[in-house]
N, C-alpha and C. Protein backbone atom coordinates (compact mmCIF):
# COMPACT_ATOMS: atom_id res chain seq x y z
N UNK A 1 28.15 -20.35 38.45
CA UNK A 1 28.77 -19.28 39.25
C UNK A 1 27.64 -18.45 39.86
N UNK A 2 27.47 -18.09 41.14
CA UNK A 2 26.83 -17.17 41.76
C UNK A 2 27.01 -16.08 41.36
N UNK A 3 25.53 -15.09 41.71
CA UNK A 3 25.32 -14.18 41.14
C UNK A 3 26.88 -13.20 41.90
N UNK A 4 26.79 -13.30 43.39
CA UNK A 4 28.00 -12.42 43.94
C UNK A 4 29.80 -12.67 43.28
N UNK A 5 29.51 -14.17 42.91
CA UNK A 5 31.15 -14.26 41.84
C UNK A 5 31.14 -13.45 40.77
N UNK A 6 29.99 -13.60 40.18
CA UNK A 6 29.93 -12.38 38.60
C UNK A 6 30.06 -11.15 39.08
N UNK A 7 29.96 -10.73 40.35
CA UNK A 7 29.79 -9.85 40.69
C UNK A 7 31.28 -8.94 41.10
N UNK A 8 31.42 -10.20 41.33
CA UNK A 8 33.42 -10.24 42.08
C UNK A 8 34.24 -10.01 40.54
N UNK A 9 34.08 -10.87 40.08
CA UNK A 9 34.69 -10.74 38.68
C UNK A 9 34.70 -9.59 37.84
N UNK A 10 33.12 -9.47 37.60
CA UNK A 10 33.18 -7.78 37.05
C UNK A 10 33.98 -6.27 37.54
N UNK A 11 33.84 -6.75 38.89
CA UNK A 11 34.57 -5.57 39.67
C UNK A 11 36.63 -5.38 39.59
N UNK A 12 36.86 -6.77 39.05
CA UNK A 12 38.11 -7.31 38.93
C UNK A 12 38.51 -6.70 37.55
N UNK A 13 37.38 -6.93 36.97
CA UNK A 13 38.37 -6.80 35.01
C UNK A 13 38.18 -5.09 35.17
N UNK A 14 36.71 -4.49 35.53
CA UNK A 14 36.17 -3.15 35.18
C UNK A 14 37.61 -2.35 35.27
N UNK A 15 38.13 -1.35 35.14
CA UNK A 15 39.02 -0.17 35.53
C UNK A 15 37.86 0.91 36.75
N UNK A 16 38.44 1.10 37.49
CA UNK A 16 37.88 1.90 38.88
C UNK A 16 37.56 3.07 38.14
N UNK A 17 36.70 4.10 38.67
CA UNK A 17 36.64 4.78 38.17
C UNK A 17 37.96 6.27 38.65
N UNK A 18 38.83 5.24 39.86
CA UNK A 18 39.74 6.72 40.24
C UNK A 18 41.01 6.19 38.93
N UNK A 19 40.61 5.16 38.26
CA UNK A 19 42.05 4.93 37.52
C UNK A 19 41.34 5.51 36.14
N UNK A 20 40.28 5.42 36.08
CA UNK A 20 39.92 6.46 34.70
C UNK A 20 40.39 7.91 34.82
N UNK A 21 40.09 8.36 36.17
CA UNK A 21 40.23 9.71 36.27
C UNK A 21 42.10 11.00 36.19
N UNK A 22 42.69 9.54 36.73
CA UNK A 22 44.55 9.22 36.66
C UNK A 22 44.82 9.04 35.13
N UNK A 23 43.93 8.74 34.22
CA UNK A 23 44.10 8.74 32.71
C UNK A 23 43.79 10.32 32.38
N UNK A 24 42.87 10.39 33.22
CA UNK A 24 42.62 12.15 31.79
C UNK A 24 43.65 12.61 32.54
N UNK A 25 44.45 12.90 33.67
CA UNK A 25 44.88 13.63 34.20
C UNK A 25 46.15 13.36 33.66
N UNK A 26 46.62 12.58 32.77
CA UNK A 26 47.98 12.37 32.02
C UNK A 26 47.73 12.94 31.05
N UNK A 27 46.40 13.22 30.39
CA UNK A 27 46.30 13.57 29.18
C UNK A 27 46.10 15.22 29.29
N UNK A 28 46.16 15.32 30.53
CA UNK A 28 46.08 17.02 30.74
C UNK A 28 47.09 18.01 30.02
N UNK A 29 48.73 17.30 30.51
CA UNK A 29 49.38 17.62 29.94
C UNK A 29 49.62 17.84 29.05
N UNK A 30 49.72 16.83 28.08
CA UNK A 30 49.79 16.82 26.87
C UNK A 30 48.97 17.88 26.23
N UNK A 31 47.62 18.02 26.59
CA UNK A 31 46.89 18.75 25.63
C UNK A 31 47.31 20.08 25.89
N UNK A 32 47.31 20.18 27.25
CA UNK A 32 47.96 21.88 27.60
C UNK A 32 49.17 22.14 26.97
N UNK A 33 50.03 21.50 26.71
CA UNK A 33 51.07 21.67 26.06
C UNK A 33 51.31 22.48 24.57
N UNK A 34 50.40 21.42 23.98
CA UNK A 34 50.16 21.75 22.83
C UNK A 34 49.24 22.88 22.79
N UNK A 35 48.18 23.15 23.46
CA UNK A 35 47.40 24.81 23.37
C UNK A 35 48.37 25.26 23.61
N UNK A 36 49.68 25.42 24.71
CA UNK A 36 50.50 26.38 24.79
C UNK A 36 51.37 27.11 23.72
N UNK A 37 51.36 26.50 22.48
CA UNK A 37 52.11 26.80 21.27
C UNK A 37 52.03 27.78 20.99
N UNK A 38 52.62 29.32 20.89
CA UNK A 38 52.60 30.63 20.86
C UNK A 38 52.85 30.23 19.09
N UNK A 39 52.64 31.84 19.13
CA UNK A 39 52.77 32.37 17.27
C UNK A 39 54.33 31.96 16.96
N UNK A 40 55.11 32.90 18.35
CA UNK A 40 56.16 33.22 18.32
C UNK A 40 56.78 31.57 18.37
N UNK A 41 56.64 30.65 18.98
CA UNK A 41 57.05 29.34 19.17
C UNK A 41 57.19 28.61 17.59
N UNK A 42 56.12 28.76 17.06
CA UNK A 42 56.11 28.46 15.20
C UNK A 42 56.91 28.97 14.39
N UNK A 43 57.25 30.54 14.58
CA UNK A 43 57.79 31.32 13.90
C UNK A 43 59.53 30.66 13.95
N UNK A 44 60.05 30.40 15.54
CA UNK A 44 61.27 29.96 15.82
C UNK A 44 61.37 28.45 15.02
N UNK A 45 60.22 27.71 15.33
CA UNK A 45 60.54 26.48 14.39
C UNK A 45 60.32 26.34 13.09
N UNK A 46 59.64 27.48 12.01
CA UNK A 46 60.14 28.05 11.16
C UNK A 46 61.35 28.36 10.46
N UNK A 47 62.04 28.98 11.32
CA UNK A 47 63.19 29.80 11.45
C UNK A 47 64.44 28.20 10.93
N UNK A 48 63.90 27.31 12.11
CA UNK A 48 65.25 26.37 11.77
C UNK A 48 64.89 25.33 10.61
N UNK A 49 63.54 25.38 10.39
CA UNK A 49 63.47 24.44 9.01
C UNK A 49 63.93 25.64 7.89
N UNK A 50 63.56 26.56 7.67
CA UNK A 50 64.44 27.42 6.64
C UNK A 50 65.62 27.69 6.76
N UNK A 51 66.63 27.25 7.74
CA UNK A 51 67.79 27.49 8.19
C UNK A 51 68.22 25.90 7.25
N UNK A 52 67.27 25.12 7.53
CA UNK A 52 67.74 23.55 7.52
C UNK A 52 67.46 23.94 5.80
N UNK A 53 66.83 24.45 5.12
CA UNK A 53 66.46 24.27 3.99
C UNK A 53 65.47 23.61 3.08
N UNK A 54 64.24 23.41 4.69
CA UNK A 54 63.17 22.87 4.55
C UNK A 54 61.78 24.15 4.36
N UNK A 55 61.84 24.89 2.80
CA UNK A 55 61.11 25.71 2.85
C UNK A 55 59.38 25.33 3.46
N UNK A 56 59.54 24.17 2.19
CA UNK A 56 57.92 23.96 2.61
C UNK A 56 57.34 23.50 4.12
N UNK A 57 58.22 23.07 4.67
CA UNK A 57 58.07 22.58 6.25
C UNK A 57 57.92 24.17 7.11
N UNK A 58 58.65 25.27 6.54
CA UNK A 58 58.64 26.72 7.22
C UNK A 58 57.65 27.45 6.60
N UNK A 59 57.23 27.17 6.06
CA UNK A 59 55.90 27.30 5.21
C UNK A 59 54.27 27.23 5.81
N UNK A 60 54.51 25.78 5.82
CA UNK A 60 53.63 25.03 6.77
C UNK A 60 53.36 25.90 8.18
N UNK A 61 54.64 25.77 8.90
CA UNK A 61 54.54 26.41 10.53
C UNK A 61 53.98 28.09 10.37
N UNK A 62 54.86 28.86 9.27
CA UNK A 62 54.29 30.38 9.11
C UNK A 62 53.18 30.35 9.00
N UNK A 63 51.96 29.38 7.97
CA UNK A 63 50.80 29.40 7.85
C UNK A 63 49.99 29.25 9.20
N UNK A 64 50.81 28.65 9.79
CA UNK A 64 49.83 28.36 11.05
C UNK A 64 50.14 29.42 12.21
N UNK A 65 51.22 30.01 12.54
CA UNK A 65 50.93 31.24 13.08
C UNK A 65 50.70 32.44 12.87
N UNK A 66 50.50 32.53 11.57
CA UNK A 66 49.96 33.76 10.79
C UNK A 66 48.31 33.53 11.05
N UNK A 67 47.54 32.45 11.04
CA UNK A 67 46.35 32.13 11.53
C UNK A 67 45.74 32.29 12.99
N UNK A 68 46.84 32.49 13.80
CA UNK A 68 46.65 32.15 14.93
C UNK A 68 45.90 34.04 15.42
N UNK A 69 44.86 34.19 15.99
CA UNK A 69 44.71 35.34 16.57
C UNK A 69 45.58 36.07 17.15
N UNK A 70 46.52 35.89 17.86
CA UNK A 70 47.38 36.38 18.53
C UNK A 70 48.75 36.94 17.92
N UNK A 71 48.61 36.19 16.26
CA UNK A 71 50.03 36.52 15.78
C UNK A 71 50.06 37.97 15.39
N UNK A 72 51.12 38.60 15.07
CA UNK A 72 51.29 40.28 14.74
C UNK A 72 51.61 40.03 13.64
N UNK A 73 51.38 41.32 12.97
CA UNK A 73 51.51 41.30 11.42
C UNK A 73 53.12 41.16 10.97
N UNK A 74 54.26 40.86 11.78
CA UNK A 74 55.07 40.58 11.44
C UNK A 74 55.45 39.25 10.76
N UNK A 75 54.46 38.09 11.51
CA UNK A 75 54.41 36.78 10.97
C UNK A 75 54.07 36.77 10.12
N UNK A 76 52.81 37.69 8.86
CA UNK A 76 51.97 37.22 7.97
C UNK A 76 53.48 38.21 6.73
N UNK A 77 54.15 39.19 7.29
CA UNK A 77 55.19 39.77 6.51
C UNK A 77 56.15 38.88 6.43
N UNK A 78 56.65 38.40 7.35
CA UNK A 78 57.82 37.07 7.43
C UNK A 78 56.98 36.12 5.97
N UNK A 79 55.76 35.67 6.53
CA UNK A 79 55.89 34.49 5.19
C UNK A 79 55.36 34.74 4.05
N UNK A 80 54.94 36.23 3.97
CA UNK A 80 55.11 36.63 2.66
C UNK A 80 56.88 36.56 2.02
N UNK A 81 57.47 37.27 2.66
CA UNK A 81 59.13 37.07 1.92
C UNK A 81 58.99 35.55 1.51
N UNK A 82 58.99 34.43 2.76
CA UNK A 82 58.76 33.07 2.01
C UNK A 82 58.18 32.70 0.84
N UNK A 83 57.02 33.24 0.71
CA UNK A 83 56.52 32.88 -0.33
C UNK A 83 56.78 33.48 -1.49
N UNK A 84 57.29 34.89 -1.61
CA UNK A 84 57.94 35.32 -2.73
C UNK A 84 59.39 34.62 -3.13
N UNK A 85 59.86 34.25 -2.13
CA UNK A 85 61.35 33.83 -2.15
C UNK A 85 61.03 32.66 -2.94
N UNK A 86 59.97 31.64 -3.18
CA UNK A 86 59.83 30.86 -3.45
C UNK A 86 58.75 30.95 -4.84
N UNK A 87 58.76 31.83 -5.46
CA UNK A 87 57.77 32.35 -6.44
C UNK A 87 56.34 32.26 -5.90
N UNK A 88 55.82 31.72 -5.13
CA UNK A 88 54.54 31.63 -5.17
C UNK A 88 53.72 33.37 -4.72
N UNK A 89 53.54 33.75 -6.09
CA UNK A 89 53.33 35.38 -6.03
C UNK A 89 52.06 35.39 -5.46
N UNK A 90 50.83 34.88 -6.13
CA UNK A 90 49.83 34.98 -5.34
C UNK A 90 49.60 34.76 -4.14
N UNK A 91 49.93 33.85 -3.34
CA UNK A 91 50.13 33.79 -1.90
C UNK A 91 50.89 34.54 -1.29
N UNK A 92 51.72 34.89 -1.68
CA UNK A 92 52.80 36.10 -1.13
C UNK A 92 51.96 37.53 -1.31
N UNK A 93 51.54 37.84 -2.21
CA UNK A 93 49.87 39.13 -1.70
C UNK A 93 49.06 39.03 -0.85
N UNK A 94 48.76 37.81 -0.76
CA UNK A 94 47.85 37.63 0.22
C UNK A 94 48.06 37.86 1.66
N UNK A 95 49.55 37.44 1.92
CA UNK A 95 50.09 37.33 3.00
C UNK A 95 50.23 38.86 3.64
N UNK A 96 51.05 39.33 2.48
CA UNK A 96 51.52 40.89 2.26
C UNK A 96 50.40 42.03 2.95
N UNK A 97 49.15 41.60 2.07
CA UNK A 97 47.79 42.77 2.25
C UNK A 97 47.72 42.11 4.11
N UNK A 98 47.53 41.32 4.52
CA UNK A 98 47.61 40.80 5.76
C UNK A 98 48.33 41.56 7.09
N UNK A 99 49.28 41.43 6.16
CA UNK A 99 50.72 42.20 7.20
C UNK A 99 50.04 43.78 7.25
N UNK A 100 50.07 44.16 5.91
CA UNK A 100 49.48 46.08 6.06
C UNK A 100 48.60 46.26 6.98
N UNK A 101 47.93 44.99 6.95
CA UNK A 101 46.44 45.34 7.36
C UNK A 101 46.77 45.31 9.16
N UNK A 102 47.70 44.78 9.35
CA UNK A 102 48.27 45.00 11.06
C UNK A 102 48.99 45.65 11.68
N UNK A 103 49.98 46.15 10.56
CA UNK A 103 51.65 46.79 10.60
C UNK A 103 50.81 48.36 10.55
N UNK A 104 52.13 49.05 11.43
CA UNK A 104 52.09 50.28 11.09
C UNK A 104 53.44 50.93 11.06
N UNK A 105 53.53 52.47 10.11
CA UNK A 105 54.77 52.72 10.07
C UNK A 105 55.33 51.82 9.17
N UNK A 106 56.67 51.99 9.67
CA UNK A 106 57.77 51.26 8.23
C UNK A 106 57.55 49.30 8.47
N UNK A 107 56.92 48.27 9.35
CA UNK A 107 56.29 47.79 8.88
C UNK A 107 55.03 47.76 8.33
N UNK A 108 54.29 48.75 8.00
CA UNK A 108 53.46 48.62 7.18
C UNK A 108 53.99 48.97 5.59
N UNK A 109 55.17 49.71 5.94
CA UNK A 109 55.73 50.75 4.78
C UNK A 109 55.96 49.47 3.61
N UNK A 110 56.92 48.58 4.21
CA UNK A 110 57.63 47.62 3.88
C UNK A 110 56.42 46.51 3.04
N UNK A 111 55.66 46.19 3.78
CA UNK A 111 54.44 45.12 3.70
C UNK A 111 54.05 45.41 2.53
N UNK A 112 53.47 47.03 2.65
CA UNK A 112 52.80 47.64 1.06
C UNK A 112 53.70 47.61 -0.06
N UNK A 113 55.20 48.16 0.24
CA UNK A 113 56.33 48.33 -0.76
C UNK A 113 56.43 46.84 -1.38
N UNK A 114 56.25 45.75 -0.31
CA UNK A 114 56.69 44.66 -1.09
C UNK A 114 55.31 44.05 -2.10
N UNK A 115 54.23 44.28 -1.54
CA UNK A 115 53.09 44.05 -1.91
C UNK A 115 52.97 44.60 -3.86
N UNK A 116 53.44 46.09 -3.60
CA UNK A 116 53.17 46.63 -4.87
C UNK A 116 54.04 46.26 -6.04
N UNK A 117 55.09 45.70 -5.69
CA UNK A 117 56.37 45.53 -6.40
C UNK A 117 55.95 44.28 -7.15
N UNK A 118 55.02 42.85 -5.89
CA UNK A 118 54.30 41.95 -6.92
C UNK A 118 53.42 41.96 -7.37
N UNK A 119 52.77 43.12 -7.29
CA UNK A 119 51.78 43.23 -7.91
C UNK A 119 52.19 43.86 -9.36
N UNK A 120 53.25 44.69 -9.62
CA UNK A 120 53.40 45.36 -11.02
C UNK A 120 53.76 43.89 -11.38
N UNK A 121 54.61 43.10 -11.11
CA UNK A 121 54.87 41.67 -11.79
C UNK A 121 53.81 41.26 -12.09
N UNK A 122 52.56 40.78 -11.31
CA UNK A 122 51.43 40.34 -11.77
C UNK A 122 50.87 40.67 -12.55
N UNK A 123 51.20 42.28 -12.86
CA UNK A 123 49.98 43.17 -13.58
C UNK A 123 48.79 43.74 -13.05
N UNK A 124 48.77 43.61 -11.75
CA UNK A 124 47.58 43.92 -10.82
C UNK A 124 47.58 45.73 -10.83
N UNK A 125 46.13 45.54 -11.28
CA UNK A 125 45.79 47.42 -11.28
C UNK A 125 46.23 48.18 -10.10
N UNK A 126 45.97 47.85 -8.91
CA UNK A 126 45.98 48.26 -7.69
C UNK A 126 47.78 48.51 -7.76
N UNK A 127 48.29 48.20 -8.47
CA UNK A 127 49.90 48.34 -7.81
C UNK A 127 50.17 50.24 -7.77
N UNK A 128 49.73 50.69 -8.77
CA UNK A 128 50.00 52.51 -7.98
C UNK A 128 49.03 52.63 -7.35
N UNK A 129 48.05 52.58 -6.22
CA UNK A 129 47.46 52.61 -5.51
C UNK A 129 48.75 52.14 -4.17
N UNK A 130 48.61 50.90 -4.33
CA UNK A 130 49.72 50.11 -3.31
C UNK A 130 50.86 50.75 -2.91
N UNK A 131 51.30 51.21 -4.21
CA UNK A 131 52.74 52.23 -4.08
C UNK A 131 52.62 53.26 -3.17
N UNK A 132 51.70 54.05 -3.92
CA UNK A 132 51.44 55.43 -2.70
C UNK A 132 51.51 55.28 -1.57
N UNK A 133 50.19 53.90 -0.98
CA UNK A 133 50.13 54.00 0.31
C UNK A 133 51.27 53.39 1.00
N UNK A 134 52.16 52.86 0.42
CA UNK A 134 53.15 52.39 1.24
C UNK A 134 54.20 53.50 1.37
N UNK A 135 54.32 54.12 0.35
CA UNK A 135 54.99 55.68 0.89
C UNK A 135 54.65 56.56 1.72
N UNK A 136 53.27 56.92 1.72
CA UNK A 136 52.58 57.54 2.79
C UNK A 136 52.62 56.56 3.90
N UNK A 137 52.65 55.46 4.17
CA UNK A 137 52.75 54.76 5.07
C UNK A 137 54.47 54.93 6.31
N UNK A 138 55.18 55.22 5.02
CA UNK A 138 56.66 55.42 5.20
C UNK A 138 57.75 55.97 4.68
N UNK A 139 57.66 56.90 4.34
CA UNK A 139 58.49 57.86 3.32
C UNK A 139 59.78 57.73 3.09
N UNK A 140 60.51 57.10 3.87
CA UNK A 140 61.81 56.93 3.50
C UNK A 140 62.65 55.09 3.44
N UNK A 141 61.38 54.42 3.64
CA UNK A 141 61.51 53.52 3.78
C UNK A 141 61.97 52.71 2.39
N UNK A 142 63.04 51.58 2.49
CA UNK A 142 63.48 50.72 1.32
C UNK A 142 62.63 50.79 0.37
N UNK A 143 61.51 49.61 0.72
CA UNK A 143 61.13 49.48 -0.08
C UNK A 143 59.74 50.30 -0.48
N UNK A 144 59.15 51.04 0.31
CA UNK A 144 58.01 52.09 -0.28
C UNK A 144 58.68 52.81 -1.45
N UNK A 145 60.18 53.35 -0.91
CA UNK A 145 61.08 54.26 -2.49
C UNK A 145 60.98 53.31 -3.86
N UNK A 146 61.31 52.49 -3.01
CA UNK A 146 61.63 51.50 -4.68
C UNK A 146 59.97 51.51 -5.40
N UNK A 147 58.86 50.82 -4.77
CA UNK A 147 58.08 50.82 -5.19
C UNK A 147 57.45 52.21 -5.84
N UNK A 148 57.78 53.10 -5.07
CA UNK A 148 57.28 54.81 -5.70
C UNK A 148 58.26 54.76 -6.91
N UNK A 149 59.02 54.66 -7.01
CA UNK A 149 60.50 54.67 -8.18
C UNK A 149 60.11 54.30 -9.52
N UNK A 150 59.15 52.63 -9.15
CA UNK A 150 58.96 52.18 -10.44
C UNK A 150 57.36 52.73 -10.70
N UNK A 151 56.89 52.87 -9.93
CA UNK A 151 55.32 53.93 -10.57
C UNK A 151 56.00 55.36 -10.86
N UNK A 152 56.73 56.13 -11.12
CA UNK A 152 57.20 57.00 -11.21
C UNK A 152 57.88 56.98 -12.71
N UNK A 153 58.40 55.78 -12.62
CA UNK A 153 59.27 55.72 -14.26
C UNK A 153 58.04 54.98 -15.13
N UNK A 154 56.94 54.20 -14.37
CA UNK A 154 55.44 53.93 -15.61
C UNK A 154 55.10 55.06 -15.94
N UNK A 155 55.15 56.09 -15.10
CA UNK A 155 54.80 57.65 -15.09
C UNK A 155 55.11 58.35 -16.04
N UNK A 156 56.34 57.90 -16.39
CA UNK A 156 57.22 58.74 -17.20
C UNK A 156 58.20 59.81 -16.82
N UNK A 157 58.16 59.92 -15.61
CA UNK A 157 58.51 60.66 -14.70
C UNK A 157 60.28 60.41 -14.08
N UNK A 158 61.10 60.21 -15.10
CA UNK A 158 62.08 59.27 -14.99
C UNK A 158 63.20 60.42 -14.24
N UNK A 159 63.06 61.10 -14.02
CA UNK A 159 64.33 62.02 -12.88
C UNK A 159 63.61 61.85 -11.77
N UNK A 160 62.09 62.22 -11.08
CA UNK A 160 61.95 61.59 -10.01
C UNK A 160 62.34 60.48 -9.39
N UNK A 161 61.42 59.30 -10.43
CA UNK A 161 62.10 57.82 -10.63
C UNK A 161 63.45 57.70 -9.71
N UNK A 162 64.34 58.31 -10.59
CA UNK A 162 65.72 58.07 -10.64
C UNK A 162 65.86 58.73 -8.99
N UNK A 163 65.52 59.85 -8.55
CA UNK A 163 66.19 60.07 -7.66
C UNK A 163 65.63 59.17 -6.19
N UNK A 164 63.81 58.62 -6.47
CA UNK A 164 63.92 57.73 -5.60
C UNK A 164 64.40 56.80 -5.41
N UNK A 165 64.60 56.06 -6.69
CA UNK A 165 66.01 54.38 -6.64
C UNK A 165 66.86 54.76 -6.17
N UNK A 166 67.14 56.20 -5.88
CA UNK A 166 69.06 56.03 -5.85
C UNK A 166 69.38 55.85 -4.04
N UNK A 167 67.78 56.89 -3.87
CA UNK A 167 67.16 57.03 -2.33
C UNK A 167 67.48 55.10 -1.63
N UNK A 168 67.33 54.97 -2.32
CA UNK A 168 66.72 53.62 -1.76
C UNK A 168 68.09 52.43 -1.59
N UNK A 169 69.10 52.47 -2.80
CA UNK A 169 70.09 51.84 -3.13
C UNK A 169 70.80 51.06 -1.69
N UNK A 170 70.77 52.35 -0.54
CA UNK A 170 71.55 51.76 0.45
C UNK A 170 71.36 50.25 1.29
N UNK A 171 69.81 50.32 1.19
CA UNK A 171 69.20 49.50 1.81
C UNK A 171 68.37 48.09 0.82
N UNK A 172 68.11 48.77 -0.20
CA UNK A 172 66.97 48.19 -0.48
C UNK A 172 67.51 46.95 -1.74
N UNK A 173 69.19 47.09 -1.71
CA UNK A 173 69.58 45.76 -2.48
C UNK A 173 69.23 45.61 -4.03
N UNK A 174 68.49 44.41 -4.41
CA UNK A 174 68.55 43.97 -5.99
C UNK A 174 67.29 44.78 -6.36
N UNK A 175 66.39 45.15 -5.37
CA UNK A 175 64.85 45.83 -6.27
C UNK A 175 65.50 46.72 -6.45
N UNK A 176 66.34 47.83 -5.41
CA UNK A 176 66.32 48.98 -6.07
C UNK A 176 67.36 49.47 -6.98
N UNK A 177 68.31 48.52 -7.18
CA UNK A 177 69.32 48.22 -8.09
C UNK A 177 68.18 48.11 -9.47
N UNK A 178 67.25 47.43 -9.70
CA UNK A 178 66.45 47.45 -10.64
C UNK A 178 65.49 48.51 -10.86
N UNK A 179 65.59 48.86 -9.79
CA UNK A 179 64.16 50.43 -10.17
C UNK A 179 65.21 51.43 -10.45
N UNK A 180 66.85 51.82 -9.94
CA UNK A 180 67.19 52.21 -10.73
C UNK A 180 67.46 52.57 -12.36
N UNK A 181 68.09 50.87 -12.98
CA UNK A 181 67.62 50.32 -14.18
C UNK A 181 66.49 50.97 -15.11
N UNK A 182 65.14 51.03 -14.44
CA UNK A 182 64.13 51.29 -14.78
C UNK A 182 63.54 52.87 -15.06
N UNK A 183 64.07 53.19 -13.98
CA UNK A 183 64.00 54.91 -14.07
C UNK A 183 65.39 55.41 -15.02
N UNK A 184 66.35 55.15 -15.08
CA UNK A 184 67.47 55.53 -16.10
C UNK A 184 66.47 55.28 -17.85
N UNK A 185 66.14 53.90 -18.13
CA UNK A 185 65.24 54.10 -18.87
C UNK A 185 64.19 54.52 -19.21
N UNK A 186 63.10 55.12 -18.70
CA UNK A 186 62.44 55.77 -18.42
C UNK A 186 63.09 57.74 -18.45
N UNK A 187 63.44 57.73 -18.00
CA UNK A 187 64.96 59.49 -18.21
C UNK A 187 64.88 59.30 -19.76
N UNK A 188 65.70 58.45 -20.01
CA UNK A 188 66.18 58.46 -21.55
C UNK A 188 64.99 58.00 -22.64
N UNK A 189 63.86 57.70 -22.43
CA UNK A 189 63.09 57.46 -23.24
C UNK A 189 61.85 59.02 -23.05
N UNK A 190 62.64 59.48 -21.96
CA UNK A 190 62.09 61.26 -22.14
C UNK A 190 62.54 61.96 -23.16
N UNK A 191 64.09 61.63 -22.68
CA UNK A 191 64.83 62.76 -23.81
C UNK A 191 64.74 62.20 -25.18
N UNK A 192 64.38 60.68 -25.61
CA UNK A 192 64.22 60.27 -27.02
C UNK A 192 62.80 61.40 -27.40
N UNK A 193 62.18 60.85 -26.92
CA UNK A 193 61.10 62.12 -26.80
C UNK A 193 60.83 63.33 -27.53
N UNK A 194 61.72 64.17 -26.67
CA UNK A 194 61.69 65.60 -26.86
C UNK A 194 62.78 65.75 -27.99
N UNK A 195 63.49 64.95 -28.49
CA UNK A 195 64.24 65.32 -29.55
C UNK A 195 63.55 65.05 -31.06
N UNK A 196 62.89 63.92 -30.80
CA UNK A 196 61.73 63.34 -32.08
C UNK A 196 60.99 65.00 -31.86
N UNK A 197 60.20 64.98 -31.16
CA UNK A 197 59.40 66.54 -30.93
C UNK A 197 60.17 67.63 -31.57
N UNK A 198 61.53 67.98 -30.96
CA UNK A 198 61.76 69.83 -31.51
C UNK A 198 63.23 69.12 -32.21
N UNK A 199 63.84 68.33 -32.12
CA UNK A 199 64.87 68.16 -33.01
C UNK A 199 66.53 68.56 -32.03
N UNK A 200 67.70 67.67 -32.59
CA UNK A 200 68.60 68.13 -32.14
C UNK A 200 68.95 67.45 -31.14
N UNK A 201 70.39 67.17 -31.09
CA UNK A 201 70.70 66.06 -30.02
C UNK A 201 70.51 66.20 -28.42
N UNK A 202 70.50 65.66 -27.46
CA UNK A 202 69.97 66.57 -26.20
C UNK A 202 71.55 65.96 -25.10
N UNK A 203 71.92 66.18 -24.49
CA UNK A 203 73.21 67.25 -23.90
C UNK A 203 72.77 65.94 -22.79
N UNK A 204 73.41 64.32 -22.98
CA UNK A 204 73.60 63.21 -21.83
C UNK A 204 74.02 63.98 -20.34
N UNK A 205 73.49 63.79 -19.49
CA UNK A 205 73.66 64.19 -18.29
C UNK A 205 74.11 63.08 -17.59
């Protein structure tokens, strides 16, 4: 074969270089597509695998727009609830301190309230620290009360206690149904108290 047939031939099998260039330009799409994936886009497909009852699949997607620069501290609060909902306490702090650290106001209130609440479960020192600032963060908020409620009845402080659980009851569901609980005991392990001390039965309120 002549050198100009090899020559013919090669030019036959090669791909042109305008049909290489018609390849990236398919692949443009695609990739743009996928950079286009917002926080908010994860969060929605989130939304329907926990709808579907696919925690760990909503799991997965929260992790990844909670990562994303752009996400708001609402995403890293969203999959903290996930991850408490699902026991995993330590990751659910993590998530939590995340959210504070973006949120302000009653989401931050909330972030800290929920933060401190696993942290007394854990045993973590920081939980009256946590408490406060989520009250100061939000004073009337669900769960900052609840969380002030139960540092209040560790306190001993069980009529405060009590009157922040009761604060809280409307909104704040099974915690503050329990920090009630907690501060009622806390009350009555006052008045056991003061009766061991000066004597004489003390007058149930």
């Amino acid at each position: 074969m002549t050198h100009a047939a090899w020559l013919l031939a090669l030019l036959l099998v090669s791909p042109s270089a305008a049909d290489k260039d018609k390849e990236k330009d398919k692949k443009k799409p695609e990739t743009a597509a996928k950079a286009a994936v917002s926080a908010e886009d994860l969060v929605r497909q989130a939304d329907e695998k926990a709808a579907a009852g696919d925690a760990a699949g909503a799991k997965e997607l929260l992790e990844k727009a909670a990562a994303m620069a752009s996400a708001s501290g609402d995403v890293s609060l969203k999959l903290g609830r996930l991850l408490q909902s699902t026991h995993d306490l330590d990751a659910a702090m993590d998530a939590y301190k995340g959210a504070g650290e973006k949120l302000t106001a009653a989401g931050k209130g909330e972030a800290l309230g929920r933060l401190a609440l696993v942290q007394e479960t854990r045993g973590v020192p920081e939980f009256a620290a946590t408490a406060e600032a989520a009250a100061a963060a939000d004073k009337d908020g669900p769960f900052p009360l609840i969380a002030l409620a139960r540092l209040r009845a560790r306190e001993g402080k069980g009529d405060e206690a009590l009157a922040l659980a009761q604060k809280a009851t409307a909104a704040g569901g099974a915690d503050a149904q329990a920090a009630v609980g907690r501060a009622q005991e806390a009350r009555f392990q006052n008045v056991g108290l003061l009766v061991h001390v000066f004597g004489g039965a003390p007058e149930r309120v």
